[in-house]
C-alpha atoms as a PDB file:
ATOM      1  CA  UNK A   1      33.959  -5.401  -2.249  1.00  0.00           C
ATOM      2  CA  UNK A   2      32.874  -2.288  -4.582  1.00  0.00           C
ATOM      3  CA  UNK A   3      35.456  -1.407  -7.144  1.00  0.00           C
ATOM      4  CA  UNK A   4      35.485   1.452  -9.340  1.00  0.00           C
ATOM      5  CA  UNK A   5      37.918   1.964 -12.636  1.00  0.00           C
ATOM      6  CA  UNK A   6      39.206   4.777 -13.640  1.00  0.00           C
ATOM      7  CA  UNK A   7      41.859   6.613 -15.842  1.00  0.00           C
ATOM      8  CA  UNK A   8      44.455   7.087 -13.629  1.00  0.00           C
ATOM      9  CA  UNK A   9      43.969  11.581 -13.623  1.00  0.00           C
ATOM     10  CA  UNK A  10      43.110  13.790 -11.666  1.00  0.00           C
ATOM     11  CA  UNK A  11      40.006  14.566 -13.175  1.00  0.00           C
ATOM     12  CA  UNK A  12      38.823  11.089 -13.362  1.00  0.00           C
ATOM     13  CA  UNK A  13      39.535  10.548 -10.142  1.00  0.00           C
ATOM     14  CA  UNK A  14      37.219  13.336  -8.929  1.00  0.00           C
ATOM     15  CA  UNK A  15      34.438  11.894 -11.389  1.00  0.00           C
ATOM     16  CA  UNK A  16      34.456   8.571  -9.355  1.00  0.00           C
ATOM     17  CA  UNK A  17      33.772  10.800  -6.012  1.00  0.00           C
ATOM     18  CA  UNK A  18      31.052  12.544  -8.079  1.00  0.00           C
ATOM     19  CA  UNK A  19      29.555   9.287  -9.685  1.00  0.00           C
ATOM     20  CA  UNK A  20      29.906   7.232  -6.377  1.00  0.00           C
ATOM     21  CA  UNK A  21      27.435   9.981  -4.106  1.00  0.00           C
ATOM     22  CA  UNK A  22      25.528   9.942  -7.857  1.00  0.00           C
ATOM     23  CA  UNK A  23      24.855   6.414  -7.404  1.00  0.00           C
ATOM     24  CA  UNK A  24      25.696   6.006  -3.280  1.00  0.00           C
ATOM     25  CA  UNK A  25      28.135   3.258  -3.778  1.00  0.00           C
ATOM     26  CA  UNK A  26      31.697   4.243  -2.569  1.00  0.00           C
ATOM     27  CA  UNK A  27      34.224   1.517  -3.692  1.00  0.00           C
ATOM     28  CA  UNK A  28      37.124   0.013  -0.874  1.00  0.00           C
ATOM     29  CA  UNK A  29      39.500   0.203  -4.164  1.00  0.00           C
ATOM     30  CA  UNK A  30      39.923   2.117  -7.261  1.00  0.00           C
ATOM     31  CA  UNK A  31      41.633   0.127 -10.366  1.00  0.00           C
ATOM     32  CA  UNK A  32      42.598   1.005 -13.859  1.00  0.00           C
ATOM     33  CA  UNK A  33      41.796  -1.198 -17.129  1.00  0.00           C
ATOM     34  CA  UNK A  34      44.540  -3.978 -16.780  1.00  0.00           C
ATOM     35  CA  UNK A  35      44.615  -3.678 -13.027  1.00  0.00           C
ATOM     36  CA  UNK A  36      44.555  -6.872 -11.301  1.00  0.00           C
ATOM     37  CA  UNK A  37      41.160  -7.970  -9.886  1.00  0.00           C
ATOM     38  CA  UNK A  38      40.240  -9.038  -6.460  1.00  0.00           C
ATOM     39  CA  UNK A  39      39.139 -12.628  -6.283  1.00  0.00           C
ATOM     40  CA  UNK A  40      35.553 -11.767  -4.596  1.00  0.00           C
ATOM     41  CA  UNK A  41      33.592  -8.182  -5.971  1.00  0.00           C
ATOM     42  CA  UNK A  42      30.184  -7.454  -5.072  1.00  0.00           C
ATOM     43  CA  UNK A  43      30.063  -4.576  -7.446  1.00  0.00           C
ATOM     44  CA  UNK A  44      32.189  -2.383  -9.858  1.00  0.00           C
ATOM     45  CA  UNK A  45      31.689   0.984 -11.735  1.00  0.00           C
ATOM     46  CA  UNK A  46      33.593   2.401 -14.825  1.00  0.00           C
ATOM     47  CA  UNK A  47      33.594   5.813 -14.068  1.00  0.00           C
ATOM     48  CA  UNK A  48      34.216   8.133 -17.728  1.00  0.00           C
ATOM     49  CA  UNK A  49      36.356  11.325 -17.008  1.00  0.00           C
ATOM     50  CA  UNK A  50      34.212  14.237 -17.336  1.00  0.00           C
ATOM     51  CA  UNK A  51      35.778  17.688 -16.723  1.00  0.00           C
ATOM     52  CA  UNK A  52      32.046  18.689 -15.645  1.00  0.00           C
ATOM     53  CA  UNK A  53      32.034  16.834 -12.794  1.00  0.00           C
ATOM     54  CA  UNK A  54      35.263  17.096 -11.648  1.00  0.00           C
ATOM     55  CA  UNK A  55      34.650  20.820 -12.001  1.00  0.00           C
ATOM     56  CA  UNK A  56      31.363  20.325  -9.120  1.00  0.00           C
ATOM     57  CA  UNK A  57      33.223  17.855  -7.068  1.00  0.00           C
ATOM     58  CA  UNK A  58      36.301  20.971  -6.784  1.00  0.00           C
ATOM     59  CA  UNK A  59      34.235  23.766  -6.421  1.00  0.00           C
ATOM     60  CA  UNK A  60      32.665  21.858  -3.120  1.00  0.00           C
ATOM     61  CA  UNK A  61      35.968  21.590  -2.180  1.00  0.00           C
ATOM     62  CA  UNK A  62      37.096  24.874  -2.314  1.00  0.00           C
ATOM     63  CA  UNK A  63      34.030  25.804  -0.289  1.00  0.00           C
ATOM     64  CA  UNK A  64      34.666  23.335   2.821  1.00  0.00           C
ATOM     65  CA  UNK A  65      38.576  23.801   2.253  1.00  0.00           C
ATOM     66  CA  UNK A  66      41.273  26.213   2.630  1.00  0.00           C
ATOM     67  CA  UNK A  67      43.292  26.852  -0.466  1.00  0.00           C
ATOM     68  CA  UNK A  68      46.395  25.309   1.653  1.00  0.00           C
ATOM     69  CA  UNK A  69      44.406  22.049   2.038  1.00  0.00           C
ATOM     70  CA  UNK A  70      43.318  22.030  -1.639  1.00  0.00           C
ATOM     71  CA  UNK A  71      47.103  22.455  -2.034  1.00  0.00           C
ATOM     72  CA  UNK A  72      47.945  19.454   0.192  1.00  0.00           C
ATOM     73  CA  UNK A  73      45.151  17.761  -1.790  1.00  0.00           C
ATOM     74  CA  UNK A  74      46.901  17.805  -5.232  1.00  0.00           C
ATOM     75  CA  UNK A  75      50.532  17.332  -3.206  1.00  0.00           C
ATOM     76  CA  UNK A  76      49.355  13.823  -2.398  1.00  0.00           C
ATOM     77  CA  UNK A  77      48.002  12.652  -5.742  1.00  0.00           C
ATOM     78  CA  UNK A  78      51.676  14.402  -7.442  1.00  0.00           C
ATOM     79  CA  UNK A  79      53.425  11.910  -4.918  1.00  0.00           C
ATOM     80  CA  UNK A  80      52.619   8.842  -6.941  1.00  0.00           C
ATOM     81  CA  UNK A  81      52.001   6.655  -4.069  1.00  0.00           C
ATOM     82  CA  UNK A  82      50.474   3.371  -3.810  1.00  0.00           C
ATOM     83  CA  UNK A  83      46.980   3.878  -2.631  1.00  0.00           C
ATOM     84  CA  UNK A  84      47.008   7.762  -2.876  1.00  0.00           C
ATOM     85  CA  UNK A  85      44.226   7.828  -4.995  1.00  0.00           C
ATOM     86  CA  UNK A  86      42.290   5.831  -2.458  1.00  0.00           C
ATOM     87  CA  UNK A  87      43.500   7.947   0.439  1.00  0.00           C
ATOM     88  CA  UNK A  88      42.233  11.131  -1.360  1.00  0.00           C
ATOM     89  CA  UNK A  89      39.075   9.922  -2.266  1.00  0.00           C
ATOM     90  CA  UNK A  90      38.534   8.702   1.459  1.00  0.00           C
ATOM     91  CA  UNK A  91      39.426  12.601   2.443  1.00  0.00           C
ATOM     92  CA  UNK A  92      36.811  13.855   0.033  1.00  0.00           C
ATOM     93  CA  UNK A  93      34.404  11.855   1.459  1.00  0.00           C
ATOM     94  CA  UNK A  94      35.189  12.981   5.507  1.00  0.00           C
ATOM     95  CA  UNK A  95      34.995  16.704   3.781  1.00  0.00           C
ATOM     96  CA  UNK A  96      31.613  16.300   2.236  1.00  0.00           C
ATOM     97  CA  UNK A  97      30.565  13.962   4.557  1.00  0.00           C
ATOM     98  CA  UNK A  98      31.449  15.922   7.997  1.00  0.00           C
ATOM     99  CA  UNK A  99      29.033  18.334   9.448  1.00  0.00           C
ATOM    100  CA  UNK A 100      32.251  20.485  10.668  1.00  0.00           C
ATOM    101  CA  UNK A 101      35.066  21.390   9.153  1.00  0.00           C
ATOM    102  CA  UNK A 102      37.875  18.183   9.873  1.00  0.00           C
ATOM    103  CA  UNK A 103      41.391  19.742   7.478  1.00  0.00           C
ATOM    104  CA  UNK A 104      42.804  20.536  11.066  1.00  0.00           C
ATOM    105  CA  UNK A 105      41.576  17.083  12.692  1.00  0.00           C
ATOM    106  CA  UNK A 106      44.638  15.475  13.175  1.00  0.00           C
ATOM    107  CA  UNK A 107      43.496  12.567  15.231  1.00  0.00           C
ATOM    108  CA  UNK A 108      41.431  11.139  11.721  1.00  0.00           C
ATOM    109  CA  UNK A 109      43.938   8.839  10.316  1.00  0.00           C
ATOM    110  CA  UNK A 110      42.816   9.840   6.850  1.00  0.00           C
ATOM    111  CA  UNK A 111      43.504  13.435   7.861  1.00  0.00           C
ATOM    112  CA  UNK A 112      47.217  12.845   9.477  1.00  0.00           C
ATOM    113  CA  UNK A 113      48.479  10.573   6.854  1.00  0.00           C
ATOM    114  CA  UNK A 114      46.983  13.429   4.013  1.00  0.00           C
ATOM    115  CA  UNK A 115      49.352  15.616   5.746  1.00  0.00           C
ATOM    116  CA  UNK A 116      52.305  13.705   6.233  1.00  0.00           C
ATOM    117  CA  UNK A 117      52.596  13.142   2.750  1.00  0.00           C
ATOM    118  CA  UNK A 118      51.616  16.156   1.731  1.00  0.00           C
ATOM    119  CA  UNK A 119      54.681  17.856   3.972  1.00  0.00           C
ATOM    120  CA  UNK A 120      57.209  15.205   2.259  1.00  0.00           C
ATOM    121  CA  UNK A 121      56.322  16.174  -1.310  1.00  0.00           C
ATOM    122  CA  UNK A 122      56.305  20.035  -0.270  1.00  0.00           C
ATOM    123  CA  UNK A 123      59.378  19.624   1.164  1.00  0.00           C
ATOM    124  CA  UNK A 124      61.155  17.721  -2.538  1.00  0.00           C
ATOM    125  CA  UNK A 125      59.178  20.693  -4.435  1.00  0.00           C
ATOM    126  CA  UNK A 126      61.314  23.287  -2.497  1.00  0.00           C
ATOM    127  CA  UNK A 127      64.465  20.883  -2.855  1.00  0.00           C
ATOM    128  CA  UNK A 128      63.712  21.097  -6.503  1.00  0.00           C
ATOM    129  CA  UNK A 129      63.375  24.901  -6.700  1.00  0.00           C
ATOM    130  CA  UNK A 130      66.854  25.446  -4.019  1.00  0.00           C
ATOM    131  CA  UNK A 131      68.587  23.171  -6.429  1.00  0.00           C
ATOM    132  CA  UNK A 132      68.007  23.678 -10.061  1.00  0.00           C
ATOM    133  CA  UNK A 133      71.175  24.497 -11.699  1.00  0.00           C
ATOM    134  CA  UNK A 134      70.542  25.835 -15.401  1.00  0.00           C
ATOM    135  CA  UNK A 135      73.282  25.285 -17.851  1.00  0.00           C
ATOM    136  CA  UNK A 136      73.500  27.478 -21.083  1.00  0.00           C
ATOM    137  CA  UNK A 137      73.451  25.162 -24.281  1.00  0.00           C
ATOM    138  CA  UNK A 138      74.640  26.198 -27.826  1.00  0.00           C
ATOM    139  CA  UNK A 139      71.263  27.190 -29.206  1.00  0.00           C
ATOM    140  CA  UNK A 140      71.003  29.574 -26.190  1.00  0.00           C
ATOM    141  CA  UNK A 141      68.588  27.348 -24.005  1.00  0.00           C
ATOM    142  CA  UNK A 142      69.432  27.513 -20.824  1.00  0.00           C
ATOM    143  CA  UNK A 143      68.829  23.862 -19.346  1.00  0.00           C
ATOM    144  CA  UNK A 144      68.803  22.109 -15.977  1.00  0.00           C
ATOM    145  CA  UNK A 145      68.246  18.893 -14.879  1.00  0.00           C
ATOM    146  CA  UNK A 146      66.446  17.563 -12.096  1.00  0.00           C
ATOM    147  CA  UNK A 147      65.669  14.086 -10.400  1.00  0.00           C
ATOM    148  CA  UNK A 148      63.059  15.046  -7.741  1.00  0.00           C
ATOM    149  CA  UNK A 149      61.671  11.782  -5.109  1.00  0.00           C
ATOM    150  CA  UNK A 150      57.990  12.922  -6.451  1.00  0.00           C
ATOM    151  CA  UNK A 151      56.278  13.969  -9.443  1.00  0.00           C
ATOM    152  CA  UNK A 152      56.620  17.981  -8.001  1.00  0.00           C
ATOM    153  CA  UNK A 153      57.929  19.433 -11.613  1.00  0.00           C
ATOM    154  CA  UNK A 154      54.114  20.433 -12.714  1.00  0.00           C
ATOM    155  CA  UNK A 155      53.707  22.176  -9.157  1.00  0.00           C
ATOM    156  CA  UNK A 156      57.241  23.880  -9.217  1.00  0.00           C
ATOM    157  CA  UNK A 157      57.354  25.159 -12.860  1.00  0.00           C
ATOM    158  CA  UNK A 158      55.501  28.547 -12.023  1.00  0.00           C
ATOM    159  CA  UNK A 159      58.047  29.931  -9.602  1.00  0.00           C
ATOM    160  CA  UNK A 160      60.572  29.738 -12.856  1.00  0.00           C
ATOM    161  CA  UNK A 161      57.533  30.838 -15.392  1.00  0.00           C
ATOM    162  CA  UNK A 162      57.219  34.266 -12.884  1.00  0.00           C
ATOM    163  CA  UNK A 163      61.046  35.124 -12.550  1.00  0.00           C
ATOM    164  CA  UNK A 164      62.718  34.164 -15.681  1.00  0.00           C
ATOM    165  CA  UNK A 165      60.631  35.559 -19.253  1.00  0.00           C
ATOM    166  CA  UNK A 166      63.819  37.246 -20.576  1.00  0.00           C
ATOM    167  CA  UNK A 167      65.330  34.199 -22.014  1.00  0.00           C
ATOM    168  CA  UNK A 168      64.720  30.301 -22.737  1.00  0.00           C
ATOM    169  CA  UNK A 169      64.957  27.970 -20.684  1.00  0.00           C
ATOM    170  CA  UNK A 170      63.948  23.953 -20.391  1.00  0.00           C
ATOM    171  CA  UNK A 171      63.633  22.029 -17.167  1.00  0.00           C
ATOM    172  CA  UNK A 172      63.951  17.886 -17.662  1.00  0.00           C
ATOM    173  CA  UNK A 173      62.897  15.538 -15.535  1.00  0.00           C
ATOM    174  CA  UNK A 174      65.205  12.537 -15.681  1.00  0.00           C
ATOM    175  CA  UNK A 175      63.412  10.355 -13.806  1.00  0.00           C
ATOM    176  CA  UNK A 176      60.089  10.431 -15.247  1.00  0.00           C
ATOM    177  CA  UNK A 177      61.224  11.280 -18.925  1.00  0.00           C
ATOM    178  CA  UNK A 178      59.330  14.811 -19.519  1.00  0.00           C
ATOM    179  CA  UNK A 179      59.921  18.798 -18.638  1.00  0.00           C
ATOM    180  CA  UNK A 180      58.688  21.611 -19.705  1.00  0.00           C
ATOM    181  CA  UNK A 181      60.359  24.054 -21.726  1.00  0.00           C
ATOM    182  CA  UNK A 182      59.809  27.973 -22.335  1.00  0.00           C
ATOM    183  CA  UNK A 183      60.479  29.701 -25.607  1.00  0.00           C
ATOM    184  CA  UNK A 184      59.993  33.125 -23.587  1.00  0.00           C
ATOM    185  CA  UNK A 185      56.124  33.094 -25.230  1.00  0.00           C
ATOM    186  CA  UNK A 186      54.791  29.619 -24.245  1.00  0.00           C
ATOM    187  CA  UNK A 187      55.458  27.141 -21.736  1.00  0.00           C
ATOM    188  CA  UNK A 188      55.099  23.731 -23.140  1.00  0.00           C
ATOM    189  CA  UNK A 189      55.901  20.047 -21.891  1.00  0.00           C
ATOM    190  CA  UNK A 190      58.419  18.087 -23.955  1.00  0.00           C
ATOM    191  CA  UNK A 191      59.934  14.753 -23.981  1.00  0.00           C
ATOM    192  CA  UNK A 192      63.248  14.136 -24.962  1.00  0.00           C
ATOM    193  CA  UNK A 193      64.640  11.374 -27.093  1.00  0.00           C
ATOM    194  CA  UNK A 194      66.254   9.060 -24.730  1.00  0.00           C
ATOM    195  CA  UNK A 195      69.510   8.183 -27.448  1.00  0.00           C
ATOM    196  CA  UNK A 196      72.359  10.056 -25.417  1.00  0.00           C
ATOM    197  CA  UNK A 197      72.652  12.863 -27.885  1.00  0.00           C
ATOM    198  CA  UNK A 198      71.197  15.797 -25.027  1.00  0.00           C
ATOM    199  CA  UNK A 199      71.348  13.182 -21.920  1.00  0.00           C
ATOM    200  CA  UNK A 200      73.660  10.914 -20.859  1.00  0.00           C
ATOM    201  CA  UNK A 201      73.234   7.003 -19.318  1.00  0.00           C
ATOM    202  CA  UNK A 202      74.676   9.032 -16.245  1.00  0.00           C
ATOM    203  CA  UNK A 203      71.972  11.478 -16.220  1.00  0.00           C
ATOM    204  CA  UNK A 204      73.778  14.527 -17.162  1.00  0.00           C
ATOM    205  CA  UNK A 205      73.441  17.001 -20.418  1.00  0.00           C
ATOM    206  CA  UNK A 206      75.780  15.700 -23.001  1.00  0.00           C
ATOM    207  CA  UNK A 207      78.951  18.112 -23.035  1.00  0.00           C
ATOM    208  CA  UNK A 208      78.791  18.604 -26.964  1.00  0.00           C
ATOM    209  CA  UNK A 209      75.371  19.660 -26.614  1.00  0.00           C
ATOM    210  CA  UNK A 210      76.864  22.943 -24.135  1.00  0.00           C
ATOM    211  CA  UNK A 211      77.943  26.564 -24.713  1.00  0.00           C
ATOM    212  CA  UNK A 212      81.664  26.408 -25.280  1.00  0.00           C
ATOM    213  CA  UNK A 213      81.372  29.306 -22.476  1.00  0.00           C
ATOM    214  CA  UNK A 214      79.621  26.907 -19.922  1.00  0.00           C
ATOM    215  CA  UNK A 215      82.697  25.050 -19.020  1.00  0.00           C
ATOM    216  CA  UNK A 216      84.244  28.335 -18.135  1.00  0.00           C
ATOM    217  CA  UNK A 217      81.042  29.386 -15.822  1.00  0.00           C
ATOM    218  CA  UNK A 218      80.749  26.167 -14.035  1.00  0.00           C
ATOM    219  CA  UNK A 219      84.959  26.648 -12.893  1.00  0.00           C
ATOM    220  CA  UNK A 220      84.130  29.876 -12.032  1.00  0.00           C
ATOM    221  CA  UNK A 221      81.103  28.832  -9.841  1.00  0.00           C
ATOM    222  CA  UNK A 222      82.983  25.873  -8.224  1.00  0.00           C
ATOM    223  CA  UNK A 223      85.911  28.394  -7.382  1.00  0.00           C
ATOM    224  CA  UNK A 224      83.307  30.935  -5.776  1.00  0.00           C
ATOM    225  CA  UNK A 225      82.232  27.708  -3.433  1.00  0.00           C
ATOM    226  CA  UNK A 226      85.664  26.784  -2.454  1.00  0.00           C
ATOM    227  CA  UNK A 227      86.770  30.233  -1.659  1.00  0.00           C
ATOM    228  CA  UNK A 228      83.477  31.297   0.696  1.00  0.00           C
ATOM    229  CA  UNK A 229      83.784  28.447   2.188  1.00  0.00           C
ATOM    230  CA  UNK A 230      86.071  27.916   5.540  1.00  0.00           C
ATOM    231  CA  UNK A 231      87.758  24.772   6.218  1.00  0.00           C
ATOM    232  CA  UNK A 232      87.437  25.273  10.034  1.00  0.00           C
ATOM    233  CA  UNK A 233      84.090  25.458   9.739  1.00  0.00           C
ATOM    234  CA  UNK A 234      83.177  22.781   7.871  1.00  0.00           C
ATOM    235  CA  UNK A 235      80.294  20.576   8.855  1.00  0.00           C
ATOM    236  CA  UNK A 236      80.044  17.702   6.472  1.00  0.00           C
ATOM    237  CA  UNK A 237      77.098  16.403   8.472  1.00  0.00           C
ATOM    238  CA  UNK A 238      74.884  19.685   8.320  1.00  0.00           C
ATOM    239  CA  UNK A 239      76.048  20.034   4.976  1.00  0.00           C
ATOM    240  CA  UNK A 240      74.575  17.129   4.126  1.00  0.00           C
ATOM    241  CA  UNK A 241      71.712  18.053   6.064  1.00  0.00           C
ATOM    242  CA  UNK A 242      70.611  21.236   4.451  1.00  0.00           C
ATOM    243  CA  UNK A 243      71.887  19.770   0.610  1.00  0.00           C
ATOM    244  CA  UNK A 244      71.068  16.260   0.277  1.00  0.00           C
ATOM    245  CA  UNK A 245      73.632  13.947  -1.223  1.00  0.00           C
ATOM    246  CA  UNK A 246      70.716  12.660  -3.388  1.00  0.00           C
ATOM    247  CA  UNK A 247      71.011  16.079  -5.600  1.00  0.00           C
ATOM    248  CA  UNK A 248      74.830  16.211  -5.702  1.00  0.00           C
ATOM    249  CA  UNK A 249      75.371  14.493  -8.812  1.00  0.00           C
ATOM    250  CA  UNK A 250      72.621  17.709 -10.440  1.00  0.00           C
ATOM    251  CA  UNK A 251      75.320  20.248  -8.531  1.00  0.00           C
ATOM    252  CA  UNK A 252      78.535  21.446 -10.762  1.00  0.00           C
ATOM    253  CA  UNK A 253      79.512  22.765  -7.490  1.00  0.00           C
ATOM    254  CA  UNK A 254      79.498  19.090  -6.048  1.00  0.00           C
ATOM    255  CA  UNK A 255      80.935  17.148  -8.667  1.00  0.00           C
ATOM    256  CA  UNK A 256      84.444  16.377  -7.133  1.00  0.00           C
ATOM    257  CA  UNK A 257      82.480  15.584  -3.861  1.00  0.00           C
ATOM    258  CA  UNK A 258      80.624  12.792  -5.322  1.00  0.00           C
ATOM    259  CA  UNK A 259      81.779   9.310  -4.205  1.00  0.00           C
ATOM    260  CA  UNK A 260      81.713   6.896  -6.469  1.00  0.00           C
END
């Protein structure tokens, strides 16, 4: 069994793809220092990040690929699977590898499974964008929460960088402990002390750290809910279905809805 270590990025992984044509050897597994080992190796490879390489390995990419599969490329290694790295470095190699083009092949296992988890983490980064729900804090930052299934922050943060430069505003991930926060200049990723003063153990923003105006926003924007909505109508199921109960608790609107 080959076996080649990495660093755990993006661009390291894409240096093993470069070093393994380099030295034809393609490792059945990709570790990190500390990693478990097999009990039987034939060979192994410490591949160093360089940002050259990666650089090469991309641009090939980009000229075999559409920019939708490059997309569904960086989806899967943001999804934080088990085994994604191997599954995308298997891809790259049917891409370089394949006299025709094979992004649309969808009876290659490699291909299908690329794409299935590339929908599900698309899918979570629109959930994150539909639901963010900023909250104006007493220095004037306005701050929202969010607790998405993948790592899809990094790949969502440029729809807010585009359409809000007129004030600041801070996006937290509370799962993963970091977010990025814009001082209407520079965006820049931040990590927030995890002692309850800004978050609490229940994963919300602390209500002394809030605009003594947000209170009055969030009633007004839970009374605009109830009143659009019609009790006839209501469809708790397809509710449920178009706003998952998983981002409820992130929802002022859905805060007496929440069963606990």
């Amino acid at each position: 069994m080959s076996i080649f270590y990495y660093d755990k990025t993006f661009d390291g992984l894409l240096s093993t793809v470069f070093d393994a044509y380099r030295l034809k050897i393609f490792p059945e597994l990709l570790l990190t220092e500390g990693d478990v080992e097999p009990l039987f190796m034939t060979r192994q490879h410490t591949s160093v990040t360089d940002a050259a390489k990666a650089d090469r390995v991309w641009t090939a990419l980009g000229k075999r690929l559409s920019g939708r599969a490059l997309n569904h490329i960086m989806y899967v290694w943001q999804s934080e699977q088990q085994g994604a790295d191997m599954l995308i470095f298997n891809y790259i190699r049917k891409v370089i590898d394949s006299p025709t083009p094979i992004e649309t092949d969808f009876t290659n296992s490699v291909v299908s499974e690329m794409l299935k988890i590339a929908k599900r983490v698309g899918n979570d980064r629109m959930h994150l964008i539909q639901f963010v729900r900023f909250q104006q804090t007493k220095e004037g930052i306005f701050f929202a929460l969010v607790s998405p299934d993948y790592n899809v922050l990094p790949m969502s943060i440029s729809h807010f960088t585009d359409r809000f430069t007129d004030r600041p505003w801070a996006i937290y991930d509370i799962k993963r402990k970091y977010g990025f926060y814009y001082d209407l200049s520079v965006l820049k990723e931040v990590v927030i002390p995890d002692d309850g003063n800004v978050i609490t153990s229940g994963g919300k923003i602390n209500p002394d750290f809030l605009h003594e105006n947000e209170r009055i926003f969030q009633n007004l924007w839970v009374t605009y809910f109830q009143s659009i909505s019609i009790q006839e109508r209501a469809n708790p199921k397809q509710q449920a279905r178009c706003m998952p109960r998983r981002f409820w608790h992130l929802l002022p609107e859905m805060y007496d809805r929440i069963i606990t």
